[in-house]
C-alpha atoms as a PDB file:
ATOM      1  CA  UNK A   1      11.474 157.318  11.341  1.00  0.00           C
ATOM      2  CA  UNK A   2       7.486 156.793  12.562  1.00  0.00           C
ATOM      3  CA  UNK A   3       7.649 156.249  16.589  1.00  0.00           C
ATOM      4  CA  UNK A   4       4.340 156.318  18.549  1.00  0.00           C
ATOM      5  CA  UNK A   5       5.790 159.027  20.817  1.00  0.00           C
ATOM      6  CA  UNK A   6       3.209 157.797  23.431  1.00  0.00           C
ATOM      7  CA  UNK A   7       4.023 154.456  23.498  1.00  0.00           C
ATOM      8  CA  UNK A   8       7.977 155.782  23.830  1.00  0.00           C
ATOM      9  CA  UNK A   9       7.063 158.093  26.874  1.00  0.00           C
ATOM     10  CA  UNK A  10       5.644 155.521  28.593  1.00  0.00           C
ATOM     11  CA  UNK A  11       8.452 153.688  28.158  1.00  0.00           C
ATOM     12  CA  UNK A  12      11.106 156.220  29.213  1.00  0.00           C
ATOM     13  CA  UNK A  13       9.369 156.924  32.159  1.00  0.00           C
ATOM     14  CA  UNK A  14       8.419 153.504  33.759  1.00  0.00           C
ATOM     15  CA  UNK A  15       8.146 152.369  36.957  1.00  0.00           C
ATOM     16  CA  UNK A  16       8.901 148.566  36.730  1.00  0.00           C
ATOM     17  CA  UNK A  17      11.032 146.815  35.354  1.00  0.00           C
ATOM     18  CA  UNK A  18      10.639 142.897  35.421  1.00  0.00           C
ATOM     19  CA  UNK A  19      14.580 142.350  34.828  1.00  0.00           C
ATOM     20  CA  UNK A  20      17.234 144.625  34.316  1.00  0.00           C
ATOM     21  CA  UNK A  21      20.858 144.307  34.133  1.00  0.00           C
ATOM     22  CA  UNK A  22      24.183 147.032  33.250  1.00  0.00           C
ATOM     23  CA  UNK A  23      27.992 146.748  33.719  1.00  0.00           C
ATOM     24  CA  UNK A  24      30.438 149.262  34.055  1.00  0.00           C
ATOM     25  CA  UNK A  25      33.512 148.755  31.977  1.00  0.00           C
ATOM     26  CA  UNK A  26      36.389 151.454  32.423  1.00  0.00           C
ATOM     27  CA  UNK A  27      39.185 151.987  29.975  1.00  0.00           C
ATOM     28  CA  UNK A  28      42.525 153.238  30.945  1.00  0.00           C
ATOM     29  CA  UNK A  29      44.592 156.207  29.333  1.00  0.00           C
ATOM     30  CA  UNK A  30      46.725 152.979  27.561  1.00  0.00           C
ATOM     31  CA  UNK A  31      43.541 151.547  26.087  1.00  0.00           C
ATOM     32  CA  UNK A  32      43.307 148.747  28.448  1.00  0.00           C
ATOM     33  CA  UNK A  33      39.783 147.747  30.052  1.00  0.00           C
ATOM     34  CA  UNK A  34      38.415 146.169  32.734  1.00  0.00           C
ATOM     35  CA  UNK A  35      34.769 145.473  34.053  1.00  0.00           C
ATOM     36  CA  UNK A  36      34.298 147.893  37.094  1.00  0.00           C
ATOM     37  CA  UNK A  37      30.990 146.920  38.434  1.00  0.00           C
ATOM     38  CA  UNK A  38      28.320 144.967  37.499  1.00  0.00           C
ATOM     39  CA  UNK A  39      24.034 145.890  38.191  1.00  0.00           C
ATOM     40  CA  UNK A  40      21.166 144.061  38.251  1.00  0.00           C
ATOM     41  CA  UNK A  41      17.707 144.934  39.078  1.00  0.00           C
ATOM     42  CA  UNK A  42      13.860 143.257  39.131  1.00  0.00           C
ATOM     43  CA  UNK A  43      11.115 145.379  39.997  1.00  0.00           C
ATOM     44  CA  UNK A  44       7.723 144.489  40.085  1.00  0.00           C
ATOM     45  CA  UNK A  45       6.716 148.371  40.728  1.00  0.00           C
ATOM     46  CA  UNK A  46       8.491 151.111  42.470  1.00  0.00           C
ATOM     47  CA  UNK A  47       8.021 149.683  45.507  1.00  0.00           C
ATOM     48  CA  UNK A  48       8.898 146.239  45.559  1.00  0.00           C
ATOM     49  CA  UNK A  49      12.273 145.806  43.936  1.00  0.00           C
ATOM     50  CA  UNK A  50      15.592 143.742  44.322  1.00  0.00           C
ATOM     51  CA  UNK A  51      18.704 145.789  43.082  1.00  0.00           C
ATOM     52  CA  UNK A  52      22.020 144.342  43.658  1.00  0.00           C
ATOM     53  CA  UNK A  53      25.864 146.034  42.770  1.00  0.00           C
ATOM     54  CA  UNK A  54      29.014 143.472  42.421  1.00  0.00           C
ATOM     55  CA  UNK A  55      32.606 145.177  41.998  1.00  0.00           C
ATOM     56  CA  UNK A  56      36.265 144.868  43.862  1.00  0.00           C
ATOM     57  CA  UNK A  57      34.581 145.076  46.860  1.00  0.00           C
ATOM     58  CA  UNK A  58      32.477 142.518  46.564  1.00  0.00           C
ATOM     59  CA  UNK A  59      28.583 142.181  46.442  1.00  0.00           C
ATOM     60  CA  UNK A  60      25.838 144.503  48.100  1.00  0.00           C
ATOM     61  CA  UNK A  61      22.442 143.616  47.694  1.00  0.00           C
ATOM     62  CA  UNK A  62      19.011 145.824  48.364  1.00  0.00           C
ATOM     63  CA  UNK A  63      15.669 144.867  48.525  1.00  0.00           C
ATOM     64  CA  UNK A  64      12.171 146.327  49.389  1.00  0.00           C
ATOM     65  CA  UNK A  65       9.050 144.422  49.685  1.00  0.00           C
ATOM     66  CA  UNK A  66       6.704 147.309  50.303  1.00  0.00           C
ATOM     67  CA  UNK A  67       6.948 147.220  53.919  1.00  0.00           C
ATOM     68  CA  UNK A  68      10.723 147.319  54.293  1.00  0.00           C
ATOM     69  CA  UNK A  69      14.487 147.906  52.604  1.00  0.00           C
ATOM     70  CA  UNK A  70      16.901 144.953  53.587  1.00  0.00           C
ATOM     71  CA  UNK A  71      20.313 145.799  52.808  1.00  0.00           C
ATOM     72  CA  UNK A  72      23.530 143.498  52.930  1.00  0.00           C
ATOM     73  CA  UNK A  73      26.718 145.321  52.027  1.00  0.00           C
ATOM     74  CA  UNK A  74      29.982 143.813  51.416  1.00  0.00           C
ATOM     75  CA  UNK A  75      32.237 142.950  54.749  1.00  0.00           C
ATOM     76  CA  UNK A  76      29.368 143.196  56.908  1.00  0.00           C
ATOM     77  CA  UNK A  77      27.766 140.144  58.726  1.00  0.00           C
ATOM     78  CA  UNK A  78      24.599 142.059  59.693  1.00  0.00           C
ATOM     79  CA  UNK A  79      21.597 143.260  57.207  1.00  0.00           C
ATOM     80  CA  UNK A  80      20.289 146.777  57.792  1.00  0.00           C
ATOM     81  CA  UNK A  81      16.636 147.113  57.769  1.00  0.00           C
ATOM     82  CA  UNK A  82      14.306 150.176  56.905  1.00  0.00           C
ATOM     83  CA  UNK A  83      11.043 150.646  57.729  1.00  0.00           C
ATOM     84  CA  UNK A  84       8.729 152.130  54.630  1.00  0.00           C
ATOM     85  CA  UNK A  85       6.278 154.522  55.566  1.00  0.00           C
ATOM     86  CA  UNK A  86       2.794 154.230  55.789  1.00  0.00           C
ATOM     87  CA  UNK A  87       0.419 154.605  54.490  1.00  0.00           C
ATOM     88  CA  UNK A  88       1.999 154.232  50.977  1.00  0.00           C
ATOM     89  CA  UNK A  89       1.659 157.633  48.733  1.00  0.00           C
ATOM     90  CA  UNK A  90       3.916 159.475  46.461  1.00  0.00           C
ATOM     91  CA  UNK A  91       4.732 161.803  49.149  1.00  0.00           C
ATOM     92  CA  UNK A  92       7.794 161.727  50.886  1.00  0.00           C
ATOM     93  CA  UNK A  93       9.562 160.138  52.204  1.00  0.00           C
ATOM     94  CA  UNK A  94       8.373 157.261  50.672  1.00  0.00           C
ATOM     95  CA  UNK A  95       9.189 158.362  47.389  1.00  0.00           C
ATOM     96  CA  UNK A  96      12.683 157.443  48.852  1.00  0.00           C
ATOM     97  CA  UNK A  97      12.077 154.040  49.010  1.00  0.00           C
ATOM     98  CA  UNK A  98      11.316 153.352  45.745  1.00  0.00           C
ATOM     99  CA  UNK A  99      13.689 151.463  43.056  1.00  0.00           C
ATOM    100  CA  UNK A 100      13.860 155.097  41.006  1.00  0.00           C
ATOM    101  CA  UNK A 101      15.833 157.020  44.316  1.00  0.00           C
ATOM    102  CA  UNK A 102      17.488 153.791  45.576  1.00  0.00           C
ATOM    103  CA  UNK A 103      19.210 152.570  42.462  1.00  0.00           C
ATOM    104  CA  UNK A 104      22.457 154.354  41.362  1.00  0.00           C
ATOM    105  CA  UNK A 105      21.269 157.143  39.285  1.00  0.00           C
ATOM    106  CA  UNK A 106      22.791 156.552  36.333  1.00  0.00           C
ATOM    107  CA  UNK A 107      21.346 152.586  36.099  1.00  0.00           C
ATOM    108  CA  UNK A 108      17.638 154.832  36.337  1.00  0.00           C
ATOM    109  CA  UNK A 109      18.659 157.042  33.688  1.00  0.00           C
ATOM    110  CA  UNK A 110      19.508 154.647  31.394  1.00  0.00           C
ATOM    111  CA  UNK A 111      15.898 152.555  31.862  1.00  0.00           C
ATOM    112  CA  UNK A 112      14.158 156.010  31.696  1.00  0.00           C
ATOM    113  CA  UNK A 113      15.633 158.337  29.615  1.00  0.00           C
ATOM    114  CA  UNK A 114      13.659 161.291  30.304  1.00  0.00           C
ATOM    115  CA  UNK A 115      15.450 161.746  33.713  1.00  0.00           C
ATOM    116  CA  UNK A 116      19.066 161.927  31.670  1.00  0.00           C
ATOM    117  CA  UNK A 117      18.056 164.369  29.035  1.00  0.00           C
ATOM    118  CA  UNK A 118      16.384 167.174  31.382  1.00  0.00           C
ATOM    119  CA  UNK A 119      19.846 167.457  32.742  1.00  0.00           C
ATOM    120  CA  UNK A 120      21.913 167.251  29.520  1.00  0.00           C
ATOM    121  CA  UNK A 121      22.508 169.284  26.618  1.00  0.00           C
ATOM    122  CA  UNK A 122      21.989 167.405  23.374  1.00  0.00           C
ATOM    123  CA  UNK A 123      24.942 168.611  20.812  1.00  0.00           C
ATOM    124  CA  UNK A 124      24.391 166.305  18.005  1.00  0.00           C
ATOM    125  CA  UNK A 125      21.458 163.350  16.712  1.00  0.00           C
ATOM    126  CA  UNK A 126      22.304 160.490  13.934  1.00  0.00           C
ATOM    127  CA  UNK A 127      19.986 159.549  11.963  1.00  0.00           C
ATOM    128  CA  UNK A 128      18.186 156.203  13.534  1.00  0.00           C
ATOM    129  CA  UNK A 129      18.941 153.045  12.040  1.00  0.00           C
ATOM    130  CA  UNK A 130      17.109 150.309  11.033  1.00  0.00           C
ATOM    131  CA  UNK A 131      16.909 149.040  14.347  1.00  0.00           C
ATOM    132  CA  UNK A 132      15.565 152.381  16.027  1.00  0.00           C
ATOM    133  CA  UNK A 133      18.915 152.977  17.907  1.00  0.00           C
ATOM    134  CA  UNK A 134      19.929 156.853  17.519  1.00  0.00           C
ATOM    135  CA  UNK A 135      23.222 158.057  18.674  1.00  0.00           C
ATOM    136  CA  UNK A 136      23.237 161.074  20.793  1.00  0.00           C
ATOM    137  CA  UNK A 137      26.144 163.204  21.778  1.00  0.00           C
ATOM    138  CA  UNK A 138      25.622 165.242  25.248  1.00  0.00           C
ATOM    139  CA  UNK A 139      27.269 167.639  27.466  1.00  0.00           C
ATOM    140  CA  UNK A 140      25.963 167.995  30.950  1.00  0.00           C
ATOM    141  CA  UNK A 141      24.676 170.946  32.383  1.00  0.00           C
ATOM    142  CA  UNK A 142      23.772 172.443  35.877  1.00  0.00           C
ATOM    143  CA  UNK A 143      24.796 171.468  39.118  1.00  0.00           C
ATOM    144  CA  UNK A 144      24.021 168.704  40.369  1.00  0.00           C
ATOM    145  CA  UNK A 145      24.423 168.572  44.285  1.00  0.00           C
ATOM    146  CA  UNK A 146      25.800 165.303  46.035  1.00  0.00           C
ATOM    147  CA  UNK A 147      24.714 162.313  46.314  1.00  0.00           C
ATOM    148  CA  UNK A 148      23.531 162.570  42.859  1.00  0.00           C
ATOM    149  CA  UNK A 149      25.282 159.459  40.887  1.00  0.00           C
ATOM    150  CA  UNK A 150      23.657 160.328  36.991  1.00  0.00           C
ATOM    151  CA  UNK A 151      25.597 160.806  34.108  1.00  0.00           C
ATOM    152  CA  UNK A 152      25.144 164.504  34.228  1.00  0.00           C
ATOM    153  CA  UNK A 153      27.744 165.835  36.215  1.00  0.00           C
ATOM    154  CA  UNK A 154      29.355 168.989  35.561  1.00  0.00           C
ATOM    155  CA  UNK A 155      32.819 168.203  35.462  1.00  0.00           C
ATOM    156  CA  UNK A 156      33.970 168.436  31.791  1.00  0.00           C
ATOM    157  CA  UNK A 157      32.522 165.650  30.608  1.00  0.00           C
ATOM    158  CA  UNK A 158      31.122 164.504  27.461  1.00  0.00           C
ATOM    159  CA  UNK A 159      28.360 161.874  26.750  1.00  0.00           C
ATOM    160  CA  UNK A 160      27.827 159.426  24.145  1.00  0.00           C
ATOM    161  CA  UNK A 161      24.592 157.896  24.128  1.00  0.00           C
ATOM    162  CA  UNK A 162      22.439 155.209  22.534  1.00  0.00           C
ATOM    163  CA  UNK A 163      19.039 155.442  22.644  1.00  0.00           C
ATOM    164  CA  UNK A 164      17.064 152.414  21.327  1.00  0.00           C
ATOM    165  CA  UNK A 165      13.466 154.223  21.140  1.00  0.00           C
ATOM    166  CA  UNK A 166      11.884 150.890  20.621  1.00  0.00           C
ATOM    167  CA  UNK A 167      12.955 150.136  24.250  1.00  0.00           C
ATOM    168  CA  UNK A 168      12.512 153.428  25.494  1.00  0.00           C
ATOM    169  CA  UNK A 169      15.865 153.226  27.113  1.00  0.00           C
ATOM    170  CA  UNK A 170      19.448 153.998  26.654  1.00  0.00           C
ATOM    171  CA  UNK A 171      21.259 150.872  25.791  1.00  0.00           C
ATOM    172  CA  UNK A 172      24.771 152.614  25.759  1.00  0.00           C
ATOM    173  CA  UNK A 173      26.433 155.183  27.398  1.00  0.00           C
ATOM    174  CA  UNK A 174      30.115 156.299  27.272  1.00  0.00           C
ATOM    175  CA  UNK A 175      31.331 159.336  29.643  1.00  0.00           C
ATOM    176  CA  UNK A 176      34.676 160.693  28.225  1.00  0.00           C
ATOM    177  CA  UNK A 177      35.926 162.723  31.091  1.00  0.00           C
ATOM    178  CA  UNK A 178      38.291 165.926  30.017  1.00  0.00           C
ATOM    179  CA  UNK A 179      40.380 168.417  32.120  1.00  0.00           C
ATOM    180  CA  UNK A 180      41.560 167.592  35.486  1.00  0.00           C
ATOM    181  CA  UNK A 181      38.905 164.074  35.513  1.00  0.00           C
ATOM    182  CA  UNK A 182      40.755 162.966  32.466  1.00  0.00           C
ATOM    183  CA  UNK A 183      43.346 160.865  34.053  1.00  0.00           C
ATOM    184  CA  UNK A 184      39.691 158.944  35.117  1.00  0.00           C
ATOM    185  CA  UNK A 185      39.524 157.270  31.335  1.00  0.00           C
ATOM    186  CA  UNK A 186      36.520 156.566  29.812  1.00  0.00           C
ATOM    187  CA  UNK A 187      33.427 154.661  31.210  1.00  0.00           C
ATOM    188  CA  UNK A 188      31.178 152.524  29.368  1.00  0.00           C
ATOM    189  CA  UNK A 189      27.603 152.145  30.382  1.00  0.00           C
ATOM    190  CA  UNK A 190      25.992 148.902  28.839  1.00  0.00           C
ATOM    191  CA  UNK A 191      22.702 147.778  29.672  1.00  0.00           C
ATOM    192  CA  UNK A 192      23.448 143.380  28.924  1.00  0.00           C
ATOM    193  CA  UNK A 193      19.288 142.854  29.943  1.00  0.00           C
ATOM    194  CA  UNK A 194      16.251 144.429  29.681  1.00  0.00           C
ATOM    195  CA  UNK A 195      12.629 142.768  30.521  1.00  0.00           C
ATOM    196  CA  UNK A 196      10.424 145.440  30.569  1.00  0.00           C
END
């Protein structure tokens, strides 16, 4: 396979995305599935971004417009606000306001992929196919501290990913949990929308 490898960094590291969007589907020991959450996320750079979450308990919705986070969580009537510091840098805490910490890590790891596999351990690569899609299989590794929400936690788990390199993204990911998480089933990761 010929990939411009810089053209597929950039990509698996950006900073904006102009539309993104992922659901969560879980399946049960019996084989049954539902859709457990559903993500979407615009953002013009990595400070001005919308990101918003809908599962069972209902919709939550974040936004920063360089100047401020709004957040409006299910069940509540009021909307939090959060100053962002200035001046802007890369320091922190700003760094904390930005779409890359906010968003749920594993949504981030999927639209860059370089932030997933420093944490993994990469068992097995397919060949690519004809689309540029290569299927990884991935064990985590390390310990990641709460409230770290990526794909690589330590608990027994194994990864199946899909990398489309022409995206620079994962467009699949399945976590098969084993041991005591089993009874947890198996999540699916799919991103449904990508506008880079």
């Amino acid at each position: 396979m010929a990939s411009d490898i810089a053209v597929f960094l950039s990509s698996a590291a950006r900073l904006s995305v102009s539309a993104a969007a992922a659901q969560v589907v879980r399946f049960g020991a019996d084989g049954a599935q539902h859709e457990a959450s559903s993500h979407y996320l615009q953002a013009d750079d990595w400070l001005h971004w919308d990101y918003s979450i809908r599962d069972e308990r209902g919709e939550a919705r974040h936004t920063c417009d360089g100047t401020a986070i709004r957040s409006t969580l299910p069940g509540r009537s009021e909307t939090r606000h959060s100053p962002v510091p200035d001046p802007p840098s890369r320091d922190d805490p700003l760094h904390f306001c930005s779409w890359i910490a906010f968003t749920q890590g594993w949504f981030v790891e999927m639209l860059r992929p370089i932030d997933l596999l420093a944490r993994v351990l990469v068992t097995s690569i397919r060949p690519p196919d004809g689309e540029g899609r290569v299927r990884i299989s991935a064990e985590p590794m390390g310990n990641e501290p709460s409230p770290y929400s990526g794909f690589g936690l330590p608990d027994g788990r194994r990864l199946d990913l899909l990398l489309d390199t022409r995206l620079g993204c994962f467009t699949e990911v399945t976590v098969a949990h084993q041991g005591p998480a089993a009874n947890e089933g198996t999540l699916s990761h799919r991103l449904t929308r990508l506008e880079p």
